[in-house]
Structures are given as structure tokens and as C-alpha cells.
PDB file of N, CA and C in Angstrom:
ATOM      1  N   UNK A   1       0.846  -1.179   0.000  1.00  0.00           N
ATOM      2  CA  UNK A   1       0.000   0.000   0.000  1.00  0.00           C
ATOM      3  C   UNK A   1       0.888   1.236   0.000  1.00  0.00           C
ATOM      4  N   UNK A   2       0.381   2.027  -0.225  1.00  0.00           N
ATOM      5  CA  UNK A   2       1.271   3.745  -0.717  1.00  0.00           C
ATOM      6  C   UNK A   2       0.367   4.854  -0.702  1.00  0.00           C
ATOM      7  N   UNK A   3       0.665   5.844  -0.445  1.00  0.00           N
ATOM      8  CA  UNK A   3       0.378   6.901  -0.678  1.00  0.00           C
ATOM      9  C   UNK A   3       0.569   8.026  -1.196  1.00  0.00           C
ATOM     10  N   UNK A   4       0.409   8.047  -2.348  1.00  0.00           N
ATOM     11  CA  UNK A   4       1.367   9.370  -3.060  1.00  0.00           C
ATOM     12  C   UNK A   4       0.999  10.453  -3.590  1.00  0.00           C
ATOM     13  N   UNK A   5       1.612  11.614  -3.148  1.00  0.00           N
ATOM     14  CA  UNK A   5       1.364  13.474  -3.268  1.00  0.00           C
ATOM     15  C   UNK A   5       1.592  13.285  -4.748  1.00  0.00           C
ATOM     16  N   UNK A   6       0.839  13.847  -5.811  1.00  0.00           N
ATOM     17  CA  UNK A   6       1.119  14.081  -7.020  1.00  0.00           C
ATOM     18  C   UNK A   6       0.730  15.642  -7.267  1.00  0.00           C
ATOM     19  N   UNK A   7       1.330  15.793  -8.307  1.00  0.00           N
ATOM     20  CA  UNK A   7       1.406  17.512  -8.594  1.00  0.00           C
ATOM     21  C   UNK A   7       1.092  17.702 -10.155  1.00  0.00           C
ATOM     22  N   UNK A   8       0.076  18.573 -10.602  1.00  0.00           N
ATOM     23  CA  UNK A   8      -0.862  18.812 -12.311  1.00  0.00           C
ATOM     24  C   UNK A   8      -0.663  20.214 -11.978  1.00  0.00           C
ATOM     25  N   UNK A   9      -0.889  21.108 -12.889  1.00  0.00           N
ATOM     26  CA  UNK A   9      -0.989  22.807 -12.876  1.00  0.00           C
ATOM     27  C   UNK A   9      -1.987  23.035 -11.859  1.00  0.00           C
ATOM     28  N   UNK A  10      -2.930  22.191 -11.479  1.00  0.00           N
ATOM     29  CA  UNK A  10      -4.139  22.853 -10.284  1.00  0.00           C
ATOM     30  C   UNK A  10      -3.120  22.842  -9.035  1.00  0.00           C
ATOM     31  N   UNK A  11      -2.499  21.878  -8.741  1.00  0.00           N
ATOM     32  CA  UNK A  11      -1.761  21.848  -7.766  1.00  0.00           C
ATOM     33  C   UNK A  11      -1.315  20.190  -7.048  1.00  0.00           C
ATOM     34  N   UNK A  12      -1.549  19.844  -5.541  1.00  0.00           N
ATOM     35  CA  UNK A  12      -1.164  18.570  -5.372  1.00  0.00           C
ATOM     36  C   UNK A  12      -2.316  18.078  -5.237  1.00  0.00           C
ATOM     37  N   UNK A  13      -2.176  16.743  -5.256  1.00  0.00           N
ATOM     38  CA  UNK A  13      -3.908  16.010  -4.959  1.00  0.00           C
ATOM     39  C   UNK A  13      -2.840  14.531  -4.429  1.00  0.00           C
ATOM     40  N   UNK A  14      -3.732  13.905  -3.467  1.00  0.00           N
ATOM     41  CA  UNK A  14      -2.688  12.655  -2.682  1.00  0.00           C
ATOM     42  C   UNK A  14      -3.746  11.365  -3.487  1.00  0.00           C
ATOM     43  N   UNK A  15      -2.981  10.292  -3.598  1.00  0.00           N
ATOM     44  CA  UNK A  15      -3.317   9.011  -4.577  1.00  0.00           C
ATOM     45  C   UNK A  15      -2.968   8.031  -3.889  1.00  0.00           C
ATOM     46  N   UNK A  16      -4.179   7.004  -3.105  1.00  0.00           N
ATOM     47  CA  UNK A  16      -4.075   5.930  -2.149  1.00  0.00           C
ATOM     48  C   UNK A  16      -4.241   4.494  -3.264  1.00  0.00           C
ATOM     49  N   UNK A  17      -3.109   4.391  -3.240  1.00  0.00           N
ATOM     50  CA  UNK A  17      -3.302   2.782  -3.861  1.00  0.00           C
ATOM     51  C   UNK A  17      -2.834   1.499  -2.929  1.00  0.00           C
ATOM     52  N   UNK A  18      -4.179   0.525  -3.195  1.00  0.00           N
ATOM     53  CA  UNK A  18      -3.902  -0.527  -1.727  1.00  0.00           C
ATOM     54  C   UNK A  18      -2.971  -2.021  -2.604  1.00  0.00           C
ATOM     55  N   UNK A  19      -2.871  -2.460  -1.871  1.00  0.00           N
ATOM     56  CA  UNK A  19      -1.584  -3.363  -1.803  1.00  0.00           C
ATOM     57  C   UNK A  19      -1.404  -3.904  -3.442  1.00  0.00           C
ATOM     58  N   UNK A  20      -2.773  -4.639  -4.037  1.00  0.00           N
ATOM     59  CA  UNK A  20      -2.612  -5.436  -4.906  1.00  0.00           C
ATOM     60  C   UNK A  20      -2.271  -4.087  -6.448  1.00  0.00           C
ATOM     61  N   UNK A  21      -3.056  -3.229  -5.956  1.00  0.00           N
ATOM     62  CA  UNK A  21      -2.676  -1.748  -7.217  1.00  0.00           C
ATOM     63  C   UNK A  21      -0.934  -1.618  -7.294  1.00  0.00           C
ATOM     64  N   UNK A  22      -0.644  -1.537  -5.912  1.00  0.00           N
ATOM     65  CA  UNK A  22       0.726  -1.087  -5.816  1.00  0.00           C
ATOM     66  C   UNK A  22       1.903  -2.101  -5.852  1.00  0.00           C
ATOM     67  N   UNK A  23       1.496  -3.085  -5.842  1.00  0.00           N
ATOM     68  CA  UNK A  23       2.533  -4.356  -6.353  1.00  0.00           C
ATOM     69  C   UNK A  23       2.409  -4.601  -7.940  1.00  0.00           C
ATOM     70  N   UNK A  24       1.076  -4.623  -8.020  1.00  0.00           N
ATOM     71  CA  UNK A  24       1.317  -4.599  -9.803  1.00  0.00           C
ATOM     72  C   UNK A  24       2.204  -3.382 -10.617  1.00  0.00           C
ATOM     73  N   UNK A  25       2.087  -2.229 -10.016  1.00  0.00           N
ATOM     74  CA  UNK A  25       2.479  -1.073 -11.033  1.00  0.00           C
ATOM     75  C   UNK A  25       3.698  -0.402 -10.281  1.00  0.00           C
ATOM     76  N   UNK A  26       3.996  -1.117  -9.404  1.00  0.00           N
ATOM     77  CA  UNK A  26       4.928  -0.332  -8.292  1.00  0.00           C
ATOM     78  C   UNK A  26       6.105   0.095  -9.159  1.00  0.00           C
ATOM     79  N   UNK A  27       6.356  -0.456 -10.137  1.00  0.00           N
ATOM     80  CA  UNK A  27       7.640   0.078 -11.181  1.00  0.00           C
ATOM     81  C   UNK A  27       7.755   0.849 -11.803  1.00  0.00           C
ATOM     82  N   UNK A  28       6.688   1.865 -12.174  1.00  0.00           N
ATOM     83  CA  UNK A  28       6.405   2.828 -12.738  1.00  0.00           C
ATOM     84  C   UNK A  28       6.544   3.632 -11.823  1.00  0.00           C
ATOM     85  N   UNK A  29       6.520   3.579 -10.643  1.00  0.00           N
ATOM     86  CA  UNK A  29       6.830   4.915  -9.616  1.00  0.00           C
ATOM     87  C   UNK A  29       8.140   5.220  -9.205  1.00  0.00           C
ATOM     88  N   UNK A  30       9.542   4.985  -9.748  1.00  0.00           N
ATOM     89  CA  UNK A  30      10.645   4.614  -9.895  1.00  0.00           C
ATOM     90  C   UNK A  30      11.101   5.857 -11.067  1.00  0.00           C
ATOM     91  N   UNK A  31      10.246   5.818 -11.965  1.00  0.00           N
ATOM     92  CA  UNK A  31      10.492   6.254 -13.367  1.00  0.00           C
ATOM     93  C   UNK A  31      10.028   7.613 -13.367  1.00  0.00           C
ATOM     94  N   UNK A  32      10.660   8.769 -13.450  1.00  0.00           N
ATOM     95  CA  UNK A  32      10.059  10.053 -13.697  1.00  0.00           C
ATOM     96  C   UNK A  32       9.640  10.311 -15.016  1.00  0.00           C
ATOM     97  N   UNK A  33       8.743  10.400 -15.135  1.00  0.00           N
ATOM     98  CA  UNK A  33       7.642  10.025 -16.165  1.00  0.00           C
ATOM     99  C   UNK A  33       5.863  10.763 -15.885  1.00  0.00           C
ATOM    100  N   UNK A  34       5.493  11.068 -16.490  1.00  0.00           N
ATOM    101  CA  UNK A  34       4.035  11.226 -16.132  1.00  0.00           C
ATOM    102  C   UNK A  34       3.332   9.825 -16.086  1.00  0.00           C
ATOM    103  N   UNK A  35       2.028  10.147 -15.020  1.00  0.00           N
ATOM    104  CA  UNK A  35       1.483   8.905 -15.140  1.00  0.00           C
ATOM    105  C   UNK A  35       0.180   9.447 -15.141  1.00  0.00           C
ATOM    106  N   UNK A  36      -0.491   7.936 -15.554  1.00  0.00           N
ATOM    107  CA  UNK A  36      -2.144   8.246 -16.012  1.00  0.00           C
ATOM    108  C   UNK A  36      -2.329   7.548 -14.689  1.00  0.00           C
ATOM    109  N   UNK A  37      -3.526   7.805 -14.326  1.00  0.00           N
ATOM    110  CA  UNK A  37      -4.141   7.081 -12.760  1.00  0.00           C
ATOM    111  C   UNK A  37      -5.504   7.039 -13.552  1.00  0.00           C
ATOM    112  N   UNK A  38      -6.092   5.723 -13.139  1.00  0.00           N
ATOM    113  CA  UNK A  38      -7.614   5.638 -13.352  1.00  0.00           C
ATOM    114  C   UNK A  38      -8.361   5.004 -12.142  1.00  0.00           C
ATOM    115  N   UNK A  39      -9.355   5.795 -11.528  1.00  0.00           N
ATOM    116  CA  UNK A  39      -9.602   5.547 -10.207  1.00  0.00           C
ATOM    117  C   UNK A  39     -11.064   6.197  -9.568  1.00  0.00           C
ATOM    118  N   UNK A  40     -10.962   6.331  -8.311  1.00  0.00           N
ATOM    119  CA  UNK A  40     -12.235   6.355  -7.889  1.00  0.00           C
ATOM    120  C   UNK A  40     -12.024   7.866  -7.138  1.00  0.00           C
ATOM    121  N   UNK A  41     -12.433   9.401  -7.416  1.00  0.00           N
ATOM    122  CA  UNK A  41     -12.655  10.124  -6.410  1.00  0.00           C
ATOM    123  C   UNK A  41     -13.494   9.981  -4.847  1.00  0.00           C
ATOM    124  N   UNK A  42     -12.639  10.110  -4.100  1.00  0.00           N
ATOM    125  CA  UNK A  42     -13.119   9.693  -2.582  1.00  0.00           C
ATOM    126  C   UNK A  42     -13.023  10.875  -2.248  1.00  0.00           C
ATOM    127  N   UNK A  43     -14.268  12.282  -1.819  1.00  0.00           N
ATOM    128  CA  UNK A  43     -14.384  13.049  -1.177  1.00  0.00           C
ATOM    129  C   UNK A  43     -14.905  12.634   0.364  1.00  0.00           C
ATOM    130  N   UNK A  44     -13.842  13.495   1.362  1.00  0.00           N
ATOM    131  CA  UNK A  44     -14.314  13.409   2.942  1.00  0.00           C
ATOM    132  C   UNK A  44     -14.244  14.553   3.227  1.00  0.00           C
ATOM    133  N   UNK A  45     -15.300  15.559   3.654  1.00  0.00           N
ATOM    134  CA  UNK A  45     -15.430  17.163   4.589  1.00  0.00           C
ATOM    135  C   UNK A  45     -14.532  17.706   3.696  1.00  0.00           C
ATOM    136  N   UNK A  46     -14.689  18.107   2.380  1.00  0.00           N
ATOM    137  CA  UNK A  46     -13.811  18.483   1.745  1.00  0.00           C
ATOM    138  C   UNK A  46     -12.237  18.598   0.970  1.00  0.00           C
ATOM    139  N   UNK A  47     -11.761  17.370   1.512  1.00  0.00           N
ATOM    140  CA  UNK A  47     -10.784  16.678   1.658  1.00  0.00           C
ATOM    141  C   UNK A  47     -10.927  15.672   0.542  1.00  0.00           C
ATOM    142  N   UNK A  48     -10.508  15.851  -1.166  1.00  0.00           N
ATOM    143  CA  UNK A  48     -10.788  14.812  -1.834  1.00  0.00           C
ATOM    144  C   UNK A  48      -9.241  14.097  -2.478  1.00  0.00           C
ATOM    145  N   UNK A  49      -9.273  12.767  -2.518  1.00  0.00           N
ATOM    146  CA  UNK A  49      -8.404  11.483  -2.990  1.00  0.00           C
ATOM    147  C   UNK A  49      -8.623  10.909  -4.111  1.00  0.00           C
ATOM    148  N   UNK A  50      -8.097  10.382  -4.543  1.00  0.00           N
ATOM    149  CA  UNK A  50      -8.055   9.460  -5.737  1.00  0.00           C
ATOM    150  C   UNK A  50      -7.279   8.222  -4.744  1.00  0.00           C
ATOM    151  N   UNK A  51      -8.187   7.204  -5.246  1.00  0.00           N
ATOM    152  CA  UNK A  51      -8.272   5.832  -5.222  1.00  0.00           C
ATOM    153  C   UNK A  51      -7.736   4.917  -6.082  1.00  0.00           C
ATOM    154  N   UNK A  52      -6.359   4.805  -6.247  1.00  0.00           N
ATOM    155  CA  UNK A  52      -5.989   4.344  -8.098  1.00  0.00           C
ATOM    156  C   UNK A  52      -6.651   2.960  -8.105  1.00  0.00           C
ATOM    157  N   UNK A  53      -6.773   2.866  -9.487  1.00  0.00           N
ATOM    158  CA  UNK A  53      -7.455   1.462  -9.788  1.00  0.00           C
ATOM    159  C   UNK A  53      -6.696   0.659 -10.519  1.00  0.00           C
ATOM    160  N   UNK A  54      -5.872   1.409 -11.687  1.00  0.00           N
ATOM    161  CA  UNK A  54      -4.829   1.538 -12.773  1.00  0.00           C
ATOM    162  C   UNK A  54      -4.283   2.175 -12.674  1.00  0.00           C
ATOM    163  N   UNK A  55      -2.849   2.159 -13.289  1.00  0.00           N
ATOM    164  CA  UNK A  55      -1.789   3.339 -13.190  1.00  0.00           C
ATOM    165  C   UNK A  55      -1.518   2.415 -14.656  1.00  0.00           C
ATOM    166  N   UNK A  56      -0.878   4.413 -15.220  1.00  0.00           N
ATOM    167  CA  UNK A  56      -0.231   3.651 -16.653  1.00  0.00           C
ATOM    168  C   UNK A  56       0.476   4.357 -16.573  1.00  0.00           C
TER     169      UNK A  56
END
């Protein structure tokens, strides 16, 4: 599992991927590179996440 601060022109947004997301793609986070995330927005009290589902 991981948690990672990512940064787009809006600014940072944090990206929770749980164990089986982050063992499959964990090699791509190594690589400075852009990445695509495909996932689930999780808003809490204003406080919103991305949930990766995919990473490319």
C-alpha cells in the first residue's frame, strides 16, 4: 500500500493505492515520467483522494 502526493498545474492532490494496485504497477513509480491514474474520487469534509485502480 502507498500513498502518493502528485502535482498537475491545479496543484497537489494525494493518490491511495492498496496493496494489490501497488505491487502490480509499483515500477512505474521509480520512473520520472508522467502517469495516467484511473480511479475512484473519494471526497471526505472536503478533503478529496483518488483511489488508483490503474496506473499507466
Amino acid at each position: 500500500m502507498a500513498f502518493l502526493l502528485l502535482e498537475d498545474e491545479a496543484g497537489f492532490f494525494e493518490v491511495i493505492t492498496f496493496p494489490a494496485v501497488y505491487q502490480k504497477y509499483s515500477n512505474l513509480f521509480r520512473k520520472e515520467a508522467p502517469l495516467l491514474i484511473e480511479g475512484v474520487l473519494s471526497k471526505n469534509d472536503g478533503d478529496s483522494k483518488i483511489i488508483a485502480r490503474k496506473i499507466m
